[in-house]
PDB file of N, CA and C in Angstrom:
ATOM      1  N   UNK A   1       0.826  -1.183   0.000  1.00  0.00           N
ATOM      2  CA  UNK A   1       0.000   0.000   0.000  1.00  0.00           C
ATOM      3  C   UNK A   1       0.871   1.246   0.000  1.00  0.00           C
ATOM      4  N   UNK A   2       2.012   1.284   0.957  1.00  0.00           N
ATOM      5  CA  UNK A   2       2.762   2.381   0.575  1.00  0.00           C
ATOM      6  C   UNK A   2       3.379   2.722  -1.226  1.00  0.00           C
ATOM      7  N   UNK A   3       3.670   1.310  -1.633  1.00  0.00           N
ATOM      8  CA  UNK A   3       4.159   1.988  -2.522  1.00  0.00           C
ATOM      9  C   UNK A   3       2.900   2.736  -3.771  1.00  0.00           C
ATOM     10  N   UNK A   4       1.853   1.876  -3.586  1.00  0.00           N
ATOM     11  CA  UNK A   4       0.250   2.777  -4.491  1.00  0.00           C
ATOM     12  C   UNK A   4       0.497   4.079  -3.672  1.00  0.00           C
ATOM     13  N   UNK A   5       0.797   4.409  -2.785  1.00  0.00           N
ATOM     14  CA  UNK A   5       0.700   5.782  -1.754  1.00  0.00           C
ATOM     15  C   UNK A   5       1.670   6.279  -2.603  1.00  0.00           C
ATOM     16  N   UNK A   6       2.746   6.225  -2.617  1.00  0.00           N
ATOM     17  CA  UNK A   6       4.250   6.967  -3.091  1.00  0.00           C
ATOM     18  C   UNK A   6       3.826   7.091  -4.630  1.00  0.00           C
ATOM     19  N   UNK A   7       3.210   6.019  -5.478  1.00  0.00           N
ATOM     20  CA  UNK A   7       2.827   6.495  -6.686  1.00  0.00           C
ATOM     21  C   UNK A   7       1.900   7.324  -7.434  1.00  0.00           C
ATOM     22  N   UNK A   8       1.035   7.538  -5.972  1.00  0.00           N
ATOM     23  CA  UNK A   8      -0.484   8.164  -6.170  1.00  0.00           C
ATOM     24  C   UNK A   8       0.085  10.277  -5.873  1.00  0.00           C
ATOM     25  N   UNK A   9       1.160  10.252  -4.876  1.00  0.00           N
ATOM     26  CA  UNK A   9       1.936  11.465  -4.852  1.00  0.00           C
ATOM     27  C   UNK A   9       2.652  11.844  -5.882  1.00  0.00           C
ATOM     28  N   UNK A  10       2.842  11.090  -6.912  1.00  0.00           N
ATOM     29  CA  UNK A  10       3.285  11.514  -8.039  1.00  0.00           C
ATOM     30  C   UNK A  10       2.571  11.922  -8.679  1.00  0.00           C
ATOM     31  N   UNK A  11       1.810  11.354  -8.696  1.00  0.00           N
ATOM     32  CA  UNK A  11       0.063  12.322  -9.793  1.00  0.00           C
ATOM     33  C   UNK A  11      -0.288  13.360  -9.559  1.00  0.00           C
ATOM     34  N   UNK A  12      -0.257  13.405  -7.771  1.00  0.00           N
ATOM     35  CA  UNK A  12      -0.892  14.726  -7.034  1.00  0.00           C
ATOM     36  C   UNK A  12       0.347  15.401  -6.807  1.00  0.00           C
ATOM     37  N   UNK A  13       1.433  15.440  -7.284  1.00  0.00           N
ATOM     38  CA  UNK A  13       2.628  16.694  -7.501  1.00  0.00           C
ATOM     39  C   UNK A  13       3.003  16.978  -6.105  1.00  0.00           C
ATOM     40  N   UNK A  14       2.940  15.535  -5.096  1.00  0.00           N
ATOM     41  CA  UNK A  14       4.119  15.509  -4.109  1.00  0.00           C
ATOM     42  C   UNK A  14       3.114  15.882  -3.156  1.00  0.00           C
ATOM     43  N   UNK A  15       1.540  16.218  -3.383  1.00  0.00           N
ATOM     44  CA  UNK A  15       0.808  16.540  -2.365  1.00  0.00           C
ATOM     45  C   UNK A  15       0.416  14.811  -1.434  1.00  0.00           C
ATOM     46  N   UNK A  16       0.117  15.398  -0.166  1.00  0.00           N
ATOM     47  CA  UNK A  16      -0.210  13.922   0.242  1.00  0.00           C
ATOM     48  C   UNK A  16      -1.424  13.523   0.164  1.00  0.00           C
ATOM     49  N   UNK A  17      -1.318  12.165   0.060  1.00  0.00           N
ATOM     50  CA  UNK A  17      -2.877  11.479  -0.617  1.00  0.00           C
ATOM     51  C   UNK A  17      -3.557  10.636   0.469  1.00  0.00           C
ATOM     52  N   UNK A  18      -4.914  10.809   0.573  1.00  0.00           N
ATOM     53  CA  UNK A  18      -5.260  10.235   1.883  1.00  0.00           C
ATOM     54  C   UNK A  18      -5.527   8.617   1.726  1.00  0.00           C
ATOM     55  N   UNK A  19      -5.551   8.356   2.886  1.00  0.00           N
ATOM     56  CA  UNK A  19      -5.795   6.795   2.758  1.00  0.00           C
ATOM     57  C   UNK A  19      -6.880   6.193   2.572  1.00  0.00           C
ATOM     58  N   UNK A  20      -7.820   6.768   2.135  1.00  0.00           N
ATOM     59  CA  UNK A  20      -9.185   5.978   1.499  1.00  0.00           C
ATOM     60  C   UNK A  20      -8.807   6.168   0.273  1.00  0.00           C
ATOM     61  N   UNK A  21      -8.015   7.003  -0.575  1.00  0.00           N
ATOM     62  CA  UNK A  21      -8.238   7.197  -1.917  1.00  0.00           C
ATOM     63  C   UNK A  21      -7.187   6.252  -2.401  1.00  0.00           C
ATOM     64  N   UNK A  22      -5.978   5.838  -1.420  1.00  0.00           N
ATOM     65  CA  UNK A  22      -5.176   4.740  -1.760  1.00  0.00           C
ATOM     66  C   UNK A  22      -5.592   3.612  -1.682  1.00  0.00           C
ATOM     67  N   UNK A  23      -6.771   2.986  -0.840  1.00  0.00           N
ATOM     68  CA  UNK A  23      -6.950   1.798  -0.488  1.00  0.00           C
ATOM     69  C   UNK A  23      -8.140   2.029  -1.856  1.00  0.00           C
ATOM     70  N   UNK A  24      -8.683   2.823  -2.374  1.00  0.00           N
ATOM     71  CA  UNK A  24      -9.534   2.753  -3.489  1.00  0.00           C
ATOM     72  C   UNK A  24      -8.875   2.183  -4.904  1.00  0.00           C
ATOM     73  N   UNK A  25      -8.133   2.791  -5.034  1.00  0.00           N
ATOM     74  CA  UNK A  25      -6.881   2.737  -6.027  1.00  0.00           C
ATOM     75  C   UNK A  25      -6.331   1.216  -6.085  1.00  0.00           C
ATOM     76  N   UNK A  26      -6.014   0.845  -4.718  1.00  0.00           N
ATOM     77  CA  UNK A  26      -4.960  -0.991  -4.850  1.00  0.00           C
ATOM     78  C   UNK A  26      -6.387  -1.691  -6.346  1.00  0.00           C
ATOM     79  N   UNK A  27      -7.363  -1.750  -6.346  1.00  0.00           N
ATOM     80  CA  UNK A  27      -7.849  -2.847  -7.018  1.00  0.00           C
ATOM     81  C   UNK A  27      -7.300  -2.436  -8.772  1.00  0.00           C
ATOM     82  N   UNK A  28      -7.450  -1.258  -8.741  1.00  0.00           N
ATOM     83  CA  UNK A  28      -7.060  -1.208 -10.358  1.00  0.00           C
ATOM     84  C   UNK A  28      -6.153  -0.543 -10.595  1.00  0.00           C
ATOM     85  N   UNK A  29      -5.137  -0.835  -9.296  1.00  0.00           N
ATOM     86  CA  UNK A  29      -3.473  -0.819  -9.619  1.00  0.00           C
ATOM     87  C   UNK A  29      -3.278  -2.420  -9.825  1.00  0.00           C
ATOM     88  N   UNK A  30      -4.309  -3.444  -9.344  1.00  0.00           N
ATOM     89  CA  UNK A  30      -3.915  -4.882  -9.239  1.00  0.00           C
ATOM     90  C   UNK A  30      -4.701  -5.249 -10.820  1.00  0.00           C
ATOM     91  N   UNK A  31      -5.750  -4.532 -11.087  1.00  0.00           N
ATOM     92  CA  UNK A  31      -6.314  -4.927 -13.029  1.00  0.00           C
ATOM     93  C   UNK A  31      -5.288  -5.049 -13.335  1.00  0.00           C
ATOM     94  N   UNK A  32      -4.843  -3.336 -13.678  1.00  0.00           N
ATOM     95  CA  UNK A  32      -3.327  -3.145 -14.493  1.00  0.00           C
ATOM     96  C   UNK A  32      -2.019  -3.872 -14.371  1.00  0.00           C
ATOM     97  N   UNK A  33      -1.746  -4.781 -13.221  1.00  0.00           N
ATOM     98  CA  UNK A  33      -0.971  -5.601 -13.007  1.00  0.00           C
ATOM     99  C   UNK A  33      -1.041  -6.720 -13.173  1.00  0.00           C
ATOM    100  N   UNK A  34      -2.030  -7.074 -12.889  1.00  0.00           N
ATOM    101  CA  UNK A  34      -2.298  -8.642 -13.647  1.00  0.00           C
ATOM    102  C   UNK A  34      -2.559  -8.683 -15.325  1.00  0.00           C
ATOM    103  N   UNK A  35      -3.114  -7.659 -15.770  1.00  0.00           N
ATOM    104  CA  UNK A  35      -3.427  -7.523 -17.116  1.00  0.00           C
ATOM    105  C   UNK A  35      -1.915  -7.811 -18.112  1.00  0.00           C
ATOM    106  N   UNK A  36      -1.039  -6.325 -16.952  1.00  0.00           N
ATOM    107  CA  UNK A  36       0.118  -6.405 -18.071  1.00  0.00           C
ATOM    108  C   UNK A  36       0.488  -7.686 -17.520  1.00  0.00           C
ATOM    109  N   UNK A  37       0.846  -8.158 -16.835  1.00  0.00           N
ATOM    110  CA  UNK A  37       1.464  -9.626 -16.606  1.00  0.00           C
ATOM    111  C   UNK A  37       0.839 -10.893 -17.395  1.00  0.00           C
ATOM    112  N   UNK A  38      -0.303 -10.820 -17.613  1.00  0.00           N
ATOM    113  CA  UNK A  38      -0.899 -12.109 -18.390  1.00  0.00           C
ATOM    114  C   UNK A  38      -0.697 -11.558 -19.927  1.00  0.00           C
ATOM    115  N   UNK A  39      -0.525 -10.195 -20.519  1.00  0.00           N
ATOM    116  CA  UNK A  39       0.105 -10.157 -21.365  1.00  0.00           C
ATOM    117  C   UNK A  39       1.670 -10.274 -22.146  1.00  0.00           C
ATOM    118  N   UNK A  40       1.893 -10.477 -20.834  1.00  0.00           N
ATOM    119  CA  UNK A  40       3.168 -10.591 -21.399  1.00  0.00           C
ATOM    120  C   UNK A  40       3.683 -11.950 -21.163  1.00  0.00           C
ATOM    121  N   UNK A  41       2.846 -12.743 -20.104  1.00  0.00           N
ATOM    122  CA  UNK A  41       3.284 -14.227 -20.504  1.00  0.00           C
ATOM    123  C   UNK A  41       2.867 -15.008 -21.618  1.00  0.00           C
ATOM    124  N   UNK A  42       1.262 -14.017 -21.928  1.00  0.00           N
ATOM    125  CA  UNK A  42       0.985 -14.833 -22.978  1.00  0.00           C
ATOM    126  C   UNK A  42       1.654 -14.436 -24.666  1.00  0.00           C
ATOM    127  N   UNK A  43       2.220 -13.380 -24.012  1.00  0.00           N
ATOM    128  CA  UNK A  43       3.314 -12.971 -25.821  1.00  0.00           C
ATOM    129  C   UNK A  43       4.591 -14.067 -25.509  1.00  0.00           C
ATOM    130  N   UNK A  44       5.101 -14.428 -24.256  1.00  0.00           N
ATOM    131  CA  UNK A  44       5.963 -15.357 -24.181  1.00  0.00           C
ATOM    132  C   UNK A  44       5.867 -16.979 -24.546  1.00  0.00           C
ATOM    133  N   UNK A  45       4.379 -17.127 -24.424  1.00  0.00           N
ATOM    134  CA  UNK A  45       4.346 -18.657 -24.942  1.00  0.00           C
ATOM    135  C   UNK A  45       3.758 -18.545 -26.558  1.00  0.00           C
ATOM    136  N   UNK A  46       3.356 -17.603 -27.042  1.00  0.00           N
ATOM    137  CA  UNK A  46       3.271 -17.600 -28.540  1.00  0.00           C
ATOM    138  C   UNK A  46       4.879 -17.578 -28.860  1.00  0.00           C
ATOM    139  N   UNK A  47       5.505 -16.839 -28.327  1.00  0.00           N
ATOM    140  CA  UNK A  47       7.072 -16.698 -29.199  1.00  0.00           C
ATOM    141  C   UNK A  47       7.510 -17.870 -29.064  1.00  0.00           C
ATOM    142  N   UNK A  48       7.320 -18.850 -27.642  1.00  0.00           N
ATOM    143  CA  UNK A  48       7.710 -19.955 -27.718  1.00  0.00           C
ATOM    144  C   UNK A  48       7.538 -21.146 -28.353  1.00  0.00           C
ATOM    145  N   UNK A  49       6.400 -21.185 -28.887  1.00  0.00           N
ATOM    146  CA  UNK A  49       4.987 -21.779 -29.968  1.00  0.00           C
ATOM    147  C   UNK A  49       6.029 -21.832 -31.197  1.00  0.00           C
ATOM    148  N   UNK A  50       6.236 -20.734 -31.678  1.00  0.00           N
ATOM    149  CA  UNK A  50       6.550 -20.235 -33.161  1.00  0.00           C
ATOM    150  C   UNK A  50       7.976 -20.922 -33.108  1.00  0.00           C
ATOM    151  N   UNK A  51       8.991 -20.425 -31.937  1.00  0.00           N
ATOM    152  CA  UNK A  51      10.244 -21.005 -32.433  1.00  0.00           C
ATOM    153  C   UNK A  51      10.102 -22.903 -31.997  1.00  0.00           C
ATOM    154  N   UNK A  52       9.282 -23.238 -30.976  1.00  0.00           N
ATOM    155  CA  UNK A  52       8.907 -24.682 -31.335  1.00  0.00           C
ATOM    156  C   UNK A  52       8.675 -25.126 -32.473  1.00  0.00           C
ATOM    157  N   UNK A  53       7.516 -24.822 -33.482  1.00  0.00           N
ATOM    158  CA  UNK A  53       6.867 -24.762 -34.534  1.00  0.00           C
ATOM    159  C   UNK A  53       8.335 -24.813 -35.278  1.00  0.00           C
ATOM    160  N   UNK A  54       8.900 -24.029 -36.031  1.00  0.00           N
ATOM    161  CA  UNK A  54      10.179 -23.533 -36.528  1.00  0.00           C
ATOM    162  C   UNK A  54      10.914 -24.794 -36.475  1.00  0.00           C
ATOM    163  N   UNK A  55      11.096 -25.173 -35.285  1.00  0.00           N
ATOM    164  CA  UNK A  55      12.366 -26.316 -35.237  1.00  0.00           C
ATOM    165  C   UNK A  55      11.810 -27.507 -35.384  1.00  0.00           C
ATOM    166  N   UNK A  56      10.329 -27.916 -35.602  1.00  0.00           N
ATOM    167  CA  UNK A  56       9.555 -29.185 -35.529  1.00  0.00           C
ATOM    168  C   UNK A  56       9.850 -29.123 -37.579  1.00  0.00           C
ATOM    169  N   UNK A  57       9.041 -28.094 -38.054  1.00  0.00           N
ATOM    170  CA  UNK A  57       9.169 -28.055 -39.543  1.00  0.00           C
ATOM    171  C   UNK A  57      10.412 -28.203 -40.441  1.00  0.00           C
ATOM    172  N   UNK A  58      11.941 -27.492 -39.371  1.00  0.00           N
ATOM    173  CA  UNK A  58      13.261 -27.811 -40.271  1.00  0.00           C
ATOM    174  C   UNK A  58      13.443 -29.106 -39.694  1.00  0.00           C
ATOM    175  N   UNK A  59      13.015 -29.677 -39.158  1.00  0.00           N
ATOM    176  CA  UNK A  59      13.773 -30.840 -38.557  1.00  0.00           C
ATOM    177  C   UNK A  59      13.548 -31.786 -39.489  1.00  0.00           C
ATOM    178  N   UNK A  60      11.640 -31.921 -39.398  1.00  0.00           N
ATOM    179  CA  UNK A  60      11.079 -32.612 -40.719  1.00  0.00           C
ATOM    180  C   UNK A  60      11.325 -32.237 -42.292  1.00  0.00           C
ATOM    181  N   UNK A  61      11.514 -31.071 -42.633  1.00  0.00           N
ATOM    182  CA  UNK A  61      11.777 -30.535 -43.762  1.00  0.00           C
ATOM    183  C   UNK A  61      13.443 -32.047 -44.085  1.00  0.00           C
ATOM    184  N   UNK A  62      14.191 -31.326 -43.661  1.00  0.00           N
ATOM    185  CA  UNK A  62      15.834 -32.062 -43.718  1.00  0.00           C
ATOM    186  C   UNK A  62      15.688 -33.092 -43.128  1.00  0.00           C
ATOM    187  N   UNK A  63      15.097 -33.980 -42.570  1.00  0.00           N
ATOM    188  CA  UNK A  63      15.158 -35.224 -42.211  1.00  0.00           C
ATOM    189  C   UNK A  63      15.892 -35.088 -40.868  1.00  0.00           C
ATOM    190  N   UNK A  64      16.113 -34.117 -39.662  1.00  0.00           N
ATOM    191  CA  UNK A  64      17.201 -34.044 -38.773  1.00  0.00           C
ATOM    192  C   UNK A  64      15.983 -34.609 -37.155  1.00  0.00           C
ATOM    193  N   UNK A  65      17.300 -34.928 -36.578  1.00  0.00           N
ATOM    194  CA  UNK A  65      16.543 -35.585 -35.002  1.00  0.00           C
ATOM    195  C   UNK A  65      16.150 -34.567 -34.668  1.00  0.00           C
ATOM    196  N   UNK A  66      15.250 -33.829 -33.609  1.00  0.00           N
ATOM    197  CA  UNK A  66      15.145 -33.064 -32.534  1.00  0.00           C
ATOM    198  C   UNK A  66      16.286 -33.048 -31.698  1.00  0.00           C
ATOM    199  N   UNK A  67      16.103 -32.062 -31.104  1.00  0.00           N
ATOM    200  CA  UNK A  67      17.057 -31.949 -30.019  1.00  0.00           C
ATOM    201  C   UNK A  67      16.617 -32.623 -28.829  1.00  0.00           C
ATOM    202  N   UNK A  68      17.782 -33.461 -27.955  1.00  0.00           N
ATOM    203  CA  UNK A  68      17.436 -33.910 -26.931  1.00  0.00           C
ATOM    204  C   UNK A  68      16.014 -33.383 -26.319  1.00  0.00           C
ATOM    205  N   UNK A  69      16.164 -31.976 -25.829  1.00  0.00           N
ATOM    206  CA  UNK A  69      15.342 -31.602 -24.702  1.00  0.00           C
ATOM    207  C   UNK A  69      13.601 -31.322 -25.407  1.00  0.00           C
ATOM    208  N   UNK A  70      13.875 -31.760 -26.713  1.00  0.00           N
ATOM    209  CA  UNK A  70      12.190 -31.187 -27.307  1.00  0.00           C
ATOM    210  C   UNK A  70      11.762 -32.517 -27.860  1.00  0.00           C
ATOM    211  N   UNK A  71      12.000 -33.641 -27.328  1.00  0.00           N
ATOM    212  CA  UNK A  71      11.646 -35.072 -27.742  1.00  0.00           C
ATOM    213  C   UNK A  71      10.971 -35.133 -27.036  1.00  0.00           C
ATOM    214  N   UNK A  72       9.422 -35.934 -27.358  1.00  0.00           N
ATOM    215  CA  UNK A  72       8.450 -36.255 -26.496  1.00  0.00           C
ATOM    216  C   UNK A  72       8.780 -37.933 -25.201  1.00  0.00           C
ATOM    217  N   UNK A  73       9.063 -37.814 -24.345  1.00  0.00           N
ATOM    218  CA  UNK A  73       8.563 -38.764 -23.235  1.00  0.00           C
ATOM    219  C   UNK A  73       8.235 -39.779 -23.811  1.00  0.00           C
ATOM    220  N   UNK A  74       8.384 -40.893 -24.267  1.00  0.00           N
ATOM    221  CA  UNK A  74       7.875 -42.404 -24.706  1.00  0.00           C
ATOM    222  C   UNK A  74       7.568 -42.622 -26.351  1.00  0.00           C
ATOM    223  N   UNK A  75       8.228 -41.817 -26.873  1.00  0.00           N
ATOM    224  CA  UNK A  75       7.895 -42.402 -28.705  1.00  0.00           C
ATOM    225  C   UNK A  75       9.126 -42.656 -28.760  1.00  0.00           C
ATOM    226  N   UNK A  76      10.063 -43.272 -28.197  1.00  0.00           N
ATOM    227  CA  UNK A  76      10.789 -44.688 -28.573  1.00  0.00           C
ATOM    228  C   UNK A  76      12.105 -43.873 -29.517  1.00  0.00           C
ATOM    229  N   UNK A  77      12.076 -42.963 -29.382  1.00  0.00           N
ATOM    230  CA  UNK A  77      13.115 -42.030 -29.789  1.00  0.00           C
ATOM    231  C   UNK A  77      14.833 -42.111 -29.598  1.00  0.00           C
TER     232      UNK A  77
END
């Protein structure tokens, strides 16, 4: 809560901000935080998707093994 306090004095130009208007504030300082956070994990497992994708298609393209660590668990590999 202090630090929504210390960020909410930045808006109000160093004036002090009372504590109902900070404890108002935590829920959609926590939207905006979870929002950007689930956006940005979910741009992390598309990028991860694509360069998976990528190395599944040259592998098959050229006839080449996978790499150890992207072999599936029990297809005899």
């Amino acid at each position: 809560m202090a630090a929504v306090e210390k960020l909410m004095k930045q808006f109000a130009n160093g004036r002090a901000v009372p504590v109902d208007k900070v404890t108002k504030a935590m829920p959609v300082v926590a939207v905006f935080a979870g929002a950007g956070t689930n956006a940005y994990v979910l741009g992390d497992v598309v990028h991860q998707a694509r360069l998976y994708a990528q190395t599944l298609y040259l592998a098959e393209k050229y006839g080449l093994p996978l790499p150890e660590n992207l072999r599936h668990q029990g297809d005899g590999e």
